[in-house]
N, C-alpha and C. Protein backbone atom coordinates (compact mmCIF):
# COMPACT_ATOMS: atom_id res chain seq x y z
N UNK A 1 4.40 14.67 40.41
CA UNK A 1 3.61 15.32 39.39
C UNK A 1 3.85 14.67 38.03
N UNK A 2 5.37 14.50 37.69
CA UNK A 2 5.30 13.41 36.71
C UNK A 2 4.81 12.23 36.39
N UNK A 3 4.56 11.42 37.33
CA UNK A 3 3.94 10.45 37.42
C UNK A 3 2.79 10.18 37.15
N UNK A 4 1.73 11.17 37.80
CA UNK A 4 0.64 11.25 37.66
C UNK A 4 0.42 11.94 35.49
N UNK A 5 1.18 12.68 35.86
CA UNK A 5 0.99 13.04 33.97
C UNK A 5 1.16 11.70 33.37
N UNK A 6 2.36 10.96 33.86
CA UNK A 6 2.29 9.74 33.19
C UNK A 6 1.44 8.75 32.99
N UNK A 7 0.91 8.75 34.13
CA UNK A 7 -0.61 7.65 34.63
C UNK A 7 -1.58 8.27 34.16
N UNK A 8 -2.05 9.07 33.56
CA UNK A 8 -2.84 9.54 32.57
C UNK A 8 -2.65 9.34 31.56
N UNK A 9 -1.51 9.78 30.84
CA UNK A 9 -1.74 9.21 29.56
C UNK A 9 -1.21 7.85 28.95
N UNK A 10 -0.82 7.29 30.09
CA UNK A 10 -1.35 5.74 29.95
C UNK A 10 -2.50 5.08 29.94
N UNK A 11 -3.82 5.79 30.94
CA UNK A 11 -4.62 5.42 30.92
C UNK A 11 -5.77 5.94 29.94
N UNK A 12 -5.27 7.48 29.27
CA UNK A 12 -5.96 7.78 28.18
C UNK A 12 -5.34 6.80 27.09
N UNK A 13 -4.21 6.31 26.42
CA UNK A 13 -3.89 5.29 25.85
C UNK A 13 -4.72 4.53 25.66
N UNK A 14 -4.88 3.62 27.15
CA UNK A 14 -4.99 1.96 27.39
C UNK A 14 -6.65 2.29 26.79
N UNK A 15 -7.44 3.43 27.22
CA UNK A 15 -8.77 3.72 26.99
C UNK A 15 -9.01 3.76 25.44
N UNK A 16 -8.20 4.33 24.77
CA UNK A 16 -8.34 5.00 23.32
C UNK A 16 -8.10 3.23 22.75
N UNK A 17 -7.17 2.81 22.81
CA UNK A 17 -6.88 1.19 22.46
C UNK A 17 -7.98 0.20 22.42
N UNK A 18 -8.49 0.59 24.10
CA UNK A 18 -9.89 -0.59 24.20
C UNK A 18 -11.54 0.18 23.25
N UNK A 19 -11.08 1.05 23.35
CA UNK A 19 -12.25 1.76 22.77
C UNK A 19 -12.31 1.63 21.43
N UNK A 20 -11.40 1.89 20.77
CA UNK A 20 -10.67 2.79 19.66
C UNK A 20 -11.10 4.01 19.16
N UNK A 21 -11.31 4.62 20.23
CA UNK A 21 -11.51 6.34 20.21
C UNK A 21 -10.21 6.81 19.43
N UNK A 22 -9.39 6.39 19.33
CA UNK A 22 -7.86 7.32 19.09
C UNK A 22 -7.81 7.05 17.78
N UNK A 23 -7.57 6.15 16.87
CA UNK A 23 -7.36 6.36 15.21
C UNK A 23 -8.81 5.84 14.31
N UNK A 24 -8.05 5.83 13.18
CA UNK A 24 -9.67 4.82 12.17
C UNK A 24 -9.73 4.28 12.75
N UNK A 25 -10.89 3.74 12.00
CA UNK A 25 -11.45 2.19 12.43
C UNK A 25 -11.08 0.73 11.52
N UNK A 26 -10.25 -0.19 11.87
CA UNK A 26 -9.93 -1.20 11.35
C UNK A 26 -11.22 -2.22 11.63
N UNK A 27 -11.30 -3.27 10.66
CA UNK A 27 -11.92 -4.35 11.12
C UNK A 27 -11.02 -5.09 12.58
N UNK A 28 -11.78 -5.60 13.13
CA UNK A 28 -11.12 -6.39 14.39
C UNK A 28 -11.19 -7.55 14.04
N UNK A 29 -10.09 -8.29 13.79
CA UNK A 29 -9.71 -9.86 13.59
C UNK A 29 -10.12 -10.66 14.46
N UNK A 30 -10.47 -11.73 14.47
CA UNK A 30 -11.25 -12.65 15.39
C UNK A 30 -9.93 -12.94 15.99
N UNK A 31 -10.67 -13.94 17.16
CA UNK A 31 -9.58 -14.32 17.96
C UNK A 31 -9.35 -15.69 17.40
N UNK A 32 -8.15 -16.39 17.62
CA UNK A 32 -7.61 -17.58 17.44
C UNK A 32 -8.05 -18.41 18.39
N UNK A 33 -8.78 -19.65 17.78
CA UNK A 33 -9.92 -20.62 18.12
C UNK A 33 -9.40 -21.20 19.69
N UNK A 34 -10.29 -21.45 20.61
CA UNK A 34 -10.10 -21.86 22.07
C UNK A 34 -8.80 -22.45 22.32
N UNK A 35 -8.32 -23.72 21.48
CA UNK A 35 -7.75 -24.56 21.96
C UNK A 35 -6.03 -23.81 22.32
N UNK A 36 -5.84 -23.11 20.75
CA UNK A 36 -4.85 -22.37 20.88
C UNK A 36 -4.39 -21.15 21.94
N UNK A 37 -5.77 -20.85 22.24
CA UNK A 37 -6.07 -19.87 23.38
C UNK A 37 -4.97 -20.78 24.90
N UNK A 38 -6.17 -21.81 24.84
CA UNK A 38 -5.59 -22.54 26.08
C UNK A 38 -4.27 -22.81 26.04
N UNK A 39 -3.42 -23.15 24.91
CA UNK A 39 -1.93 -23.67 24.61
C UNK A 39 -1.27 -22.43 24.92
N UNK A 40 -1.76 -20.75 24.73
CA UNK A 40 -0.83 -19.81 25.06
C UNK A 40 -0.75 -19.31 26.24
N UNK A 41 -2.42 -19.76 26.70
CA UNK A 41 -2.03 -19.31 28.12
C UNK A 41 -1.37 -19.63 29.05
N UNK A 42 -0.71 -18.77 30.32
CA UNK A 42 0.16 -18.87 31.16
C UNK A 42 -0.65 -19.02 32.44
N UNK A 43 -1.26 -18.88 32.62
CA UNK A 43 -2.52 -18.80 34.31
C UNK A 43 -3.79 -19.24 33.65
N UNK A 44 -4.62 -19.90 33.93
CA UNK A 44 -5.66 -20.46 33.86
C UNK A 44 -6.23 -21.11 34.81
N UNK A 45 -7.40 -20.45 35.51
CA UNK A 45 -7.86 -20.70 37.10
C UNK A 45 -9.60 -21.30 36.98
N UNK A 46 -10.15 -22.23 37.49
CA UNK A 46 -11.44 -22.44 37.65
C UNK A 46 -12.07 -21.28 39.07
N UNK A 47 -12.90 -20.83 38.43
CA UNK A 47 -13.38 -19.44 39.11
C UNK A 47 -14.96 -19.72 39.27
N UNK A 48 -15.53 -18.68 40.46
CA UNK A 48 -16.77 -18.62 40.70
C UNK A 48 -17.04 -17.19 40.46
N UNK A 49 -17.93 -16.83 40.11
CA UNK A 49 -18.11 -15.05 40.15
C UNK A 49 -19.18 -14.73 41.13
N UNK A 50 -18.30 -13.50 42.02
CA UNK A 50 -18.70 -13.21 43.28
C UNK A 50 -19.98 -12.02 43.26
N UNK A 51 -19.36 -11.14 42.06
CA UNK A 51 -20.42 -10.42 41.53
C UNK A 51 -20.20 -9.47 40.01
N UNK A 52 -20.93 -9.14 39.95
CA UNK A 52 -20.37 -8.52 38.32
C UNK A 52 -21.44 -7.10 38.06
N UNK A 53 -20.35 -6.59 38.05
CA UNK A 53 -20.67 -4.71 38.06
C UNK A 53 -20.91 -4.22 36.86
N UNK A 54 -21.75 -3.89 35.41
CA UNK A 54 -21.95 -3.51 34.21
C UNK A 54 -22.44 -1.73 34.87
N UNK A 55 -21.63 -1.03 34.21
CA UNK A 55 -22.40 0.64 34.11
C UNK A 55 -21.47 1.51 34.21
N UNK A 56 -21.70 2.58 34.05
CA UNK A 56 -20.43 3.61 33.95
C UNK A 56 -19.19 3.47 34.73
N UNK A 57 -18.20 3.89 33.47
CA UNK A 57 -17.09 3.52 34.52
C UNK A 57 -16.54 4.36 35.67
N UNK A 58 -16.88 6.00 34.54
CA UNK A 58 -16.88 7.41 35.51
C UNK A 58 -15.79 8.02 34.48
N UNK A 59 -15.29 7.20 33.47
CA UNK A 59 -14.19 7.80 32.92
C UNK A 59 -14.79 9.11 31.88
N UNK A 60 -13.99 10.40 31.87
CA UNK A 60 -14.55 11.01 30.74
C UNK A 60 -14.34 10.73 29.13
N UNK A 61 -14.86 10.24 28.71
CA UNK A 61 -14.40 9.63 27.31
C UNK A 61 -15.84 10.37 25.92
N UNK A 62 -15.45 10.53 25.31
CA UNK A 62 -16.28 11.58 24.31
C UNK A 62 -17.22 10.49 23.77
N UNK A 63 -16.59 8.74 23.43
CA UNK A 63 -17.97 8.14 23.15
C UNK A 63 -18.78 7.80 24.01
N UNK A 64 -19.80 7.92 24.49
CA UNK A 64 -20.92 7.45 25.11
C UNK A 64 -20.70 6.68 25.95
N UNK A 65 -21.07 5.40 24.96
CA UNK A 65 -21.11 3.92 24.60
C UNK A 65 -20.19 3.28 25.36
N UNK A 66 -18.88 4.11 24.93
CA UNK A 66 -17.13 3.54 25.40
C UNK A 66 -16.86 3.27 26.79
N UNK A 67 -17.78 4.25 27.59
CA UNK A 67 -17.58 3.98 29.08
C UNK A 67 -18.05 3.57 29.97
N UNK A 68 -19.03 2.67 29.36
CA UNK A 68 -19.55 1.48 30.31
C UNK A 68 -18.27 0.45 30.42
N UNK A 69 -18.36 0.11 31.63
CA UNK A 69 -17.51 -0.85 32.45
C UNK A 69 -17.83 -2.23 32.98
N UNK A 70 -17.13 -3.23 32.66
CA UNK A 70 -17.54 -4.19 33.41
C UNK A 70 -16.37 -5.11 34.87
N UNK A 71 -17.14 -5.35 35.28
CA UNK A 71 -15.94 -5.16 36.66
C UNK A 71 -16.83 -6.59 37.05
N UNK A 72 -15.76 -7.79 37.26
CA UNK A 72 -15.93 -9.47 37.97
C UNK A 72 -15.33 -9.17 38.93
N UNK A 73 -15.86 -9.45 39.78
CA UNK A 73 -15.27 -9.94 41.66
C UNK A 73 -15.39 -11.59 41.23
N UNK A 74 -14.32 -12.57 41.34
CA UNK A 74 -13.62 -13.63 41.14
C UNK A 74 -13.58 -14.42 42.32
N UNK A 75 -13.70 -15.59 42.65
CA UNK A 75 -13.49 -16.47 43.42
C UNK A 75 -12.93 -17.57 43.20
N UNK A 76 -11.37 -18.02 43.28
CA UNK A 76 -10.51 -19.17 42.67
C UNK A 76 -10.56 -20.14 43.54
N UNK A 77 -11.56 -21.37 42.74
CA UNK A 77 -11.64 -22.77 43.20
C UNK A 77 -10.38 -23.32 43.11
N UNK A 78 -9.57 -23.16 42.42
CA UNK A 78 -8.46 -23.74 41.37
C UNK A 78 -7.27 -23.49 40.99
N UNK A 79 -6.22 -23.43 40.34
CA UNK A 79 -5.62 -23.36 39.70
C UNK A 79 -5.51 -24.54 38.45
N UNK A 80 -5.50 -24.53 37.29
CA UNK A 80 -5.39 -25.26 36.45
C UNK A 80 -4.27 -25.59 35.43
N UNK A 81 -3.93 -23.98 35.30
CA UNK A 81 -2.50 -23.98 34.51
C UNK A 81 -1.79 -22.74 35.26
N UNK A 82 -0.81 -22.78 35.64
CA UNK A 82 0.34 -22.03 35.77
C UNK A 82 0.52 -21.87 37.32
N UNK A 83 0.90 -20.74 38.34
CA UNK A 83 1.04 -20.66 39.39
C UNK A 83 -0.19 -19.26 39.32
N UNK A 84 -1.21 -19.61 40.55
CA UNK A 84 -1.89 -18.38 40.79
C UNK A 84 -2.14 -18.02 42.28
N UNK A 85 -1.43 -17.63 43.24
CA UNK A 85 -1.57 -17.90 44.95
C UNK A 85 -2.88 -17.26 45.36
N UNK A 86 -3.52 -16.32 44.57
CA UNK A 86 -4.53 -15.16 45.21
C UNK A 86 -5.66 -16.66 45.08
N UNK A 87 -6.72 -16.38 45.97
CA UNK A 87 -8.15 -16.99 46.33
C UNK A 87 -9.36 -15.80 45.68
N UNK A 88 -8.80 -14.75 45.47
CA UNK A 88 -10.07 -13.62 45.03
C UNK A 88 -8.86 -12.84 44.24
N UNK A 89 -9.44 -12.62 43.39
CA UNK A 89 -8.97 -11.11 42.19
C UNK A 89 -10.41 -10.74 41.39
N UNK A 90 -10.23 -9.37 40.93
CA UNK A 90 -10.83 -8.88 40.12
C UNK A 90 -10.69 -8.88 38.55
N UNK A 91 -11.15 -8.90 37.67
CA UNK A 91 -10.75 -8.78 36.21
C UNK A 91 -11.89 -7.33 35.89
N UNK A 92 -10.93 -6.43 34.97
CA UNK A 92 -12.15 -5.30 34.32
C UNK A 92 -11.88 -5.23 33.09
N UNK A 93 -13.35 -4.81 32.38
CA UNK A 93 -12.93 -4.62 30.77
C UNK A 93 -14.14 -3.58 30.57
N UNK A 94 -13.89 -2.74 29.24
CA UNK A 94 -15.09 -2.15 28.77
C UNK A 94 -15.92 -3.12 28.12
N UNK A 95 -16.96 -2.79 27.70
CA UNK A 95 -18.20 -3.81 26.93
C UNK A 95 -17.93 -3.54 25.47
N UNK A 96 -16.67 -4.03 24.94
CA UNK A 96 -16.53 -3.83 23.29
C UNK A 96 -16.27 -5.20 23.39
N UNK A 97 -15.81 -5.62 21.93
CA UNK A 97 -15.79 -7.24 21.94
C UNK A 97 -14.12 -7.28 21.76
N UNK A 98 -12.89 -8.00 21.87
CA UNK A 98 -13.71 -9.43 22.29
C UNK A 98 -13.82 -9.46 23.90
N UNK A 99 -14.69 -10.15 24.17
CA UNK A 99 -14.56 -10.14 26.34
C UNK A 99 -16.19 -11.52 25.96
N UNK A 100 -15.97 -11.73 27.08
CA UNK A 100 -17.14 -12.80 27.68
C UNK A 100 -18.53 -11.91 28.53
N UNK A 101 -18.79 -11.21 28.00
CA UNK A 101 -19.84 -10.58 28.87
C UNK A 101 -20.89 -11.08 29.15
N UNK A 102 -22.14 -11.74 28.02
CA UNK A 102 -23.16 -12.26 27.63
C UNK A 102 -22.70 -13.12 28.81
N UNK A 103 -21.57 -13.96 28.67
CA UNK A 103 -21.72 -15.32 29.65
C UNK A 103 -21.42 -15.54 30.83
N UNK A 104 -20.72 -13.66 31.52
CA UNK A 104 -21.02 -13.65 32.93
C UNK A 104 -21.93 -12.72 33.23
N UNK A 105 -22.67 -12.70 32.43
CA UNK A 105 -24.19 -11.68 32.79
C UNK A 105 -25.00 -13.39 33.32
N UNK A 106 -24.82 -14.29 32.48
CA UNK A 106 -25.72 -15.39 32.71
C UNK A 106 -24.88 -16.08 34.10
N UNK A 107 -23.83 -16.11 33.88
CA UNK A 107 -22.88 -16.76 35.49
C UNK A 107 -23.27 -16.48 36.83
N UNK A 108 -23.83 -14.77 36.22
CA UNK A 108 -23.89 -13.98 37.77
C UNK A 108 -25.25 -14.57 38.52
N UNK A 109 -26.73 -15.21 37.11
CA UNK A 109 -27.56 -15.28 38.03
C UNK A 109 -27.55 -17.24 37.86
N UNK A 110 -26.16 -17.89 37.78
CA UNK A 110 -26.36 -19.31 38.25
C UNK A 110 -25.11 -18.95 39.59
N UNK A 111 -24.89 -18.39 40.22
CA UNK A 111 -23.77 -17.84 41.30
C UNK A 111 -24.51 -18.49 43.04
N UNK A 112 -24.18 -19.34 43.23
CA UNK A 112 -24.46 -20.17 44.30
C UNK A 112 -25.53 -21.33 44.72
N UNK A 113 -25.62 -21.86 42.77
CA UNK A 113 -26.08 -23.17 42.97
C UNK A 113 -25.19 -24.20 43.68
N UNK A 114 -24.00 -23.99 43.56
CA UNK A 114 -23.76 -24.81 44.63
C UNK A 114 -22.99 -26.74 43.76
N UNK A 115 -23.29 -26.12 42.56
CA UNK A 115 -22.29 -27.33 41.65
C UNK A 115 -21.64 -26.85 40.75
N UNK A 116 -21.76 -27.87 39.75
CA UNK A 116 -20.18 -27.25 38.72
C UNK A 116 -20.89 -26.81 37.86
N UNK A 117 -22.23 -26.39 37.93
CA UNK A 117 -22.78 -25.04 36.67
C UNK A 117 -22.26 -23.72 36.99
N UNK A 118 -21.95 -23.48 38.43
CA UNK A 118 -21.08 -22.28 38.83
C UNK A 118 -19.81 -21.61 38.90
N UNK A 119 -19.23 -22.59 38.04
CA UNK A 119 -17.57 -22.13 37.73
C UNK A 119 -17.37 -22.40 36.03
N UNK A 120 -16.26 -21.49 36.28
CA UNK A 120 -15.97 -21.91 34.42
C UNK A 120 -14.37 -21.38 34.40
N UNK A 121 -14.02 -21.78 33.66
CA UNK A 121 -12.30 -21.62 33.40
C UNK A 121 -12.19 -20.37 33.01
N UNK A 122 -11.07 -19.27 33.59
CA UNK A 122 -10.81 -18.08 33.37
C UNK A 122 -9.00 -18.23 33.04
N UNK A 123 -8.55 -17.35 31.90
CA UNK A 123 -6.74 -16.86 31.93
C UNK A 123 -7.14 -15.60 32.65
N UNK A 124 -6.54 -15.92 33.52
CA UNK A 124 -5.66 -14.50 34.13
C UNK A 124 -4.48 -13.51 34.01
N UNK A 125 -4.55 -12.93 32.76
CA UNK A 125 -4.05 -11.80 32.12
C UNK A 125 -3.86 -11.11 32.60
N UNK A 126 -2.81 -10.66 33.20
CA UNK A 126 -2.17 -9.09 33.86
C UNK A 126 -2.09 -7.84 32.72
N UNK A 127 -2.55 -6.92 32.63
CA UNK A 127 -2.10 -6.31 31.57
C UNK A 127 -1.34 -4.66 31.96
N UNK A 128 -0.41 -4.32 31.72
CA UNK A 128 0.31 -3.34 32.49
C UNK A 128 -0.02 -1.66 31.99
N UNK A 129 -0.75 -1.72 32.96
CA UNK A 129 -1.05 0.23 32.49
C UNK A 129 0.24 1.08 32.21
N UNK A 130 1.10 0.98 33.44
CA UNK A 130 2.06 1.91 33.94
C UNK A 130 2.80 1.26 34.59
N UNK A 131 4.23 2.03 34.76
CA UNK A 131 4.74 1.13 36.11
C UNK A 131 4.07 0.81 37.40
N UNK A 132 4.29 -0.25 37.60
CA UNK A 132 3.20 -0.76 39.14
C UNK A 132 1.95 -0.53 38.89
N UNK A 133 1.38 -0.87 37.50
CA UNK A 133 0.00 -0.41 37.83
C UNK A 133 -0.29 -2.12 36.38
N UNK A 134 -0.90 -2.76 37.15
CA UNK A 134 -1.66 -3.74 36.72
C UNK A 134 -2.96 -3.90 36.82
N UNK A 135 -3.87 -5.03 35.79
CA UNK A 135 -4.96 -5.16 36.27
C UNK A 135 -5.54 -6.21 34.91
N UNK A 136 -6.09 -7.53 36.01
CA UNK A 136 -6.81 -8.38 35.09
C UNK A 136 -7.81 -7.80 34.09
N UNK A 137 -7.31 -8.22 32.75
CA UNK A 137 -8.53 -7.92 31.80
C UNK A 137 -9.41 -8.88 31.16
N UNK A 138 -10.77 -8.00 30.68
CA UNK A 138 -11.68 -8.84 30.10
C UNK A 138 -11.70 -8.58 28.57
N UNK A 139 -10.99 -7.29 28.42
CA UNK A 139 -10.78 -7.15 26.49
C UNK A 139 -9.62 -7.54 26.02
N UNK A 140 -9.63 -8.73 26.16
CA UNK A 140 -8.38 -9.49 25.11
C UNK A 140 -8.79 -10.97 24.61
N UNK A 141 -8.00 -11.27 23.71
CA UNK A 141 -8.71 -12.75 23.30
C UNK A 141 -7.73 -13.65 24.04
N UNK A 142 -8.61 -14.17 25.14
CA UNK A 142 -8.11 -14.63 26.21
C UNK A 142 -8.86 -16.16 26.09
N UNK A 143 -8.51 -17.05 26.80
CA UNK A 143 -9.16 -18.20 27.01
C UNK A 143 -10.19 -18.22 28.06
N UNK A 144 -11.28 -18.99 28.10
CA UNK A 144 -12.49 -18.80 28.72
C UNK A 144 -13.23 -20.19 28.27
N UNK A 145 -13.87 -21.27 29.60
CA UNK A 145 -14.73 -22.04 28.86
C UNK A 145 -15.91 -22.15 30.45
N UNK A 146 -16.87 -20.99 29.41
CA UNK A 146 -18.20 -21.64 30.29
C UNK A 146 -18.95 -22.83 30.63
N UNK A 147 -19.77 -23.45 31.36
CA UNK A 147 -20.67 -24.36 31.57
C UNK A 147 -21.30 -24.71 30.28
N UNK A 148 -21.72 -25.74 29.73
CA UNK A 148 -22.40 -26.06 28.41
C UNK A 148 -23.52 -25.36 28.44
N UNK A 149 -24.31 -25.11 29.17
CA UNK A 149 -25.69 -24.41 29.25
C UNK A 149 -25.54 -23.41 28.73
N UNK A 150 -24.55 -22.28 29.21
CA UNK A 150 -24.20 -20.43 29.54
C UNK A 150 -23.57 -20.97 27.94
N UNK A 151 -22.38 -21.59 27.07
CA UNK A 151 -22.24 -21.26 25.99
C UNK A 151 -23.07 -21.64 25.13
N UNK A 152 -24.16 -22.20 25.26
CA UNK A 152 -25.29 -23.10 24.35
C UNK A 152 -26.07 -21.74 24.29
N UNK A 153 -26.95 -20.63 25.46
CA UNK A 153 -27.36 -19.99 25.24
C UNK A 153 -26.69 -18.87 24.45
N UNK A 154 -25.54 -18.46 24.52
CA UNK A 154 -24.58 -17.26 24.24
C UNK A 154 -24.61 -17.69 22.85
N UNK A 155 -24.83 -19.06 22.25
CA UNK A 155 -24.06 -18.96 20.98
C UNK A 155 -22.81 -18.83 20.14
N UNK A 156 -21.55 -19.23 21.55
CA UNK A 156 -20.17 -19.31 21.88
C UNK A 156 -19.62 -20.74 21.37
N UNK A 157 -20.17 -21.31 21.76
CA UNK A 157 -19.84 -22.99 22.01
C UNK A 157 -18.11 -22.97 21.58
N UNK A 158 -17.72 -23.98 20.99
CA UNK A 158 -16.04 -23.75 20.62
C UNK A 158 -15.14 -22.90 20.77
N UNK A 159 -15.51 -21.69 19.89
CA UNK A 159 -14.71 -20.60 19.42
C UNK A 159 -15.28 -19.43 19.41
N UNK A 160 -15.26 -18.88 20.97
CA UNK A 160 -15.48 -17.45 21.37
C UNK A 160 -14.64 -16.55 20.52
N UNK A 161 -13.67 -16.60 19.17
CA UNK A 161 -13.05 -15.34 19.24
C UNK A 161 -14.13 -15.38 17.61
N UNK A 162 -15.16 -16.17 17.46
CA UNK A 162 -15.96 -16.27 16.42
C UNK A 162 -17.48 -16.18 16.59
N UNK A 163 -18.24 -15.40 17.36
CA UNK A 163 -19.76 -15.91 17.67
C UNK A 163 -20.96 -15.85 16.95
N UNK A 164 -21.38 -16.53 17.39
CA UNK A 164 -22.54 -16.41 16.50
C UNK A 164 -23.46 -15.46 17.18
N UNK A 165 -24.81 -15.01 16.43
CA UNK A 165 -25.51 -13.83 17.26
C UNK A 165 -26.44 -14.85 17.44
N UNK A 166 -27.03 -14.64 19.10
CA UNK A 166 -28.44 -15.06 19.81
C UNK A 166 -29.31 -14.92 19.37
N UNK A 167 -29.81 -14.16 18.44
CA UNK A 167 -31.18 -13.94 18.32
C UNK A 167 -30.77 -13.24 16.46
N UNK A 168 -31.55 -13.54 15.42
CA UNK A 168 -30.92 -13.10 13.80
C UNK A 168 -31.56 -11.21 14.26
N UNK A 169 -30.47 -10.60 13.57
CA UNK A 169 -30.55 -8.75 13.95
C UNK A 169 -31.62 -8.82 12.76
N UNK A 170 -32.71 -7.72 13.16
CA UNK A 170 -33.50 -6.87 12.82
C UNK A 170 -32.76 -6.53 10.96
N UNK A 171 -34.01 -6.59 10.32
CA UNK A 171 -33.38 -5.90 8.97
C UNK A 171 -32.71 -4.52 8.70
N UNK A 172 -32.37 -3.96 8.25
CA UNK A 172 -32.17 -2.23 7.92
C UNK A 172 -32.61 -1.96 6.83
């Protein structure tokens, strides 16, 4: 019974954190430009995406918005940097920034051409809920380098923890 109290409010935590349902609102600092990305990471795998799940997560959360989910089914061509033994893992994140979404929304529909427009470099980030309770994430400023096409459209190119917007926003 403790446990479970505990695994809740770890996971109301980890939720309030990715969300930021729980305090003000700070500006969010960009992420530190690719290369440095790649120099900190510890796992870095060339991946295929098997499929990619966007829509509620089911969690009860008071913002709306907050609980859409995005969920990659992973397929490891590779290893590139570090030791990674698994052939399939999952990564999940909510749809706040920073994460790569835009560019596996576009991954999912180049997913069995069958060349190297279908993989792109992923870190594989463990991030620890609870005791024994892990799980690859997509909200951290993590390293990531899509196909030239997928970051040319996204408006990513270099430095994902900086983007530019696709299309100029509507006036107010």
């Amino acid at each position: 019974m403790k446990s479970m109290a505990r695994a809740k409010i770890c996971l109301a935590a980890w939720v309030g954190a990715v969300t930021g349902v729980t305090g003000p609102s700070h500006a969010m600092q960009a992420c530190p430009p690719r290369n440095e990305m790649r120099e900190k990471a510890q796992i870095i795998v060339e991946t295929r995406l098997k499929s990619l799940f966007i829509g509620d997560s089911g969690l009860l959360i008071d913002v709306p918005s907050a609980s859409h989910m995005v969920r990659a089914e992973l397929e490891i061509q590779r290893v590139i940097k570090g030791t990674f033994s698994r052939k399939d893992a999952v990564a999940i994140g909510f749809v706040q920034a920073p994460g790569p979404f835009q560019e596996l929304s576009l991954m999912a529909l180049l997913h069995g051409t069958g060349d190297e427009s279908d993989t792109f470099e992923l870190e594989m980030l463990a991030q620890e809920m609870a005791e024994g309770l892990k799980f690859y994430s997509l909200n951290d400023c993590i390293y990531y380098r899509f196909p030239a096409l997928v970051e040319k459209k996204t408006g990513w190119n270099d430095n994902p923890g900086n983007p530019q917007p696709v299309a100029p926003r509507p006036a107010q």
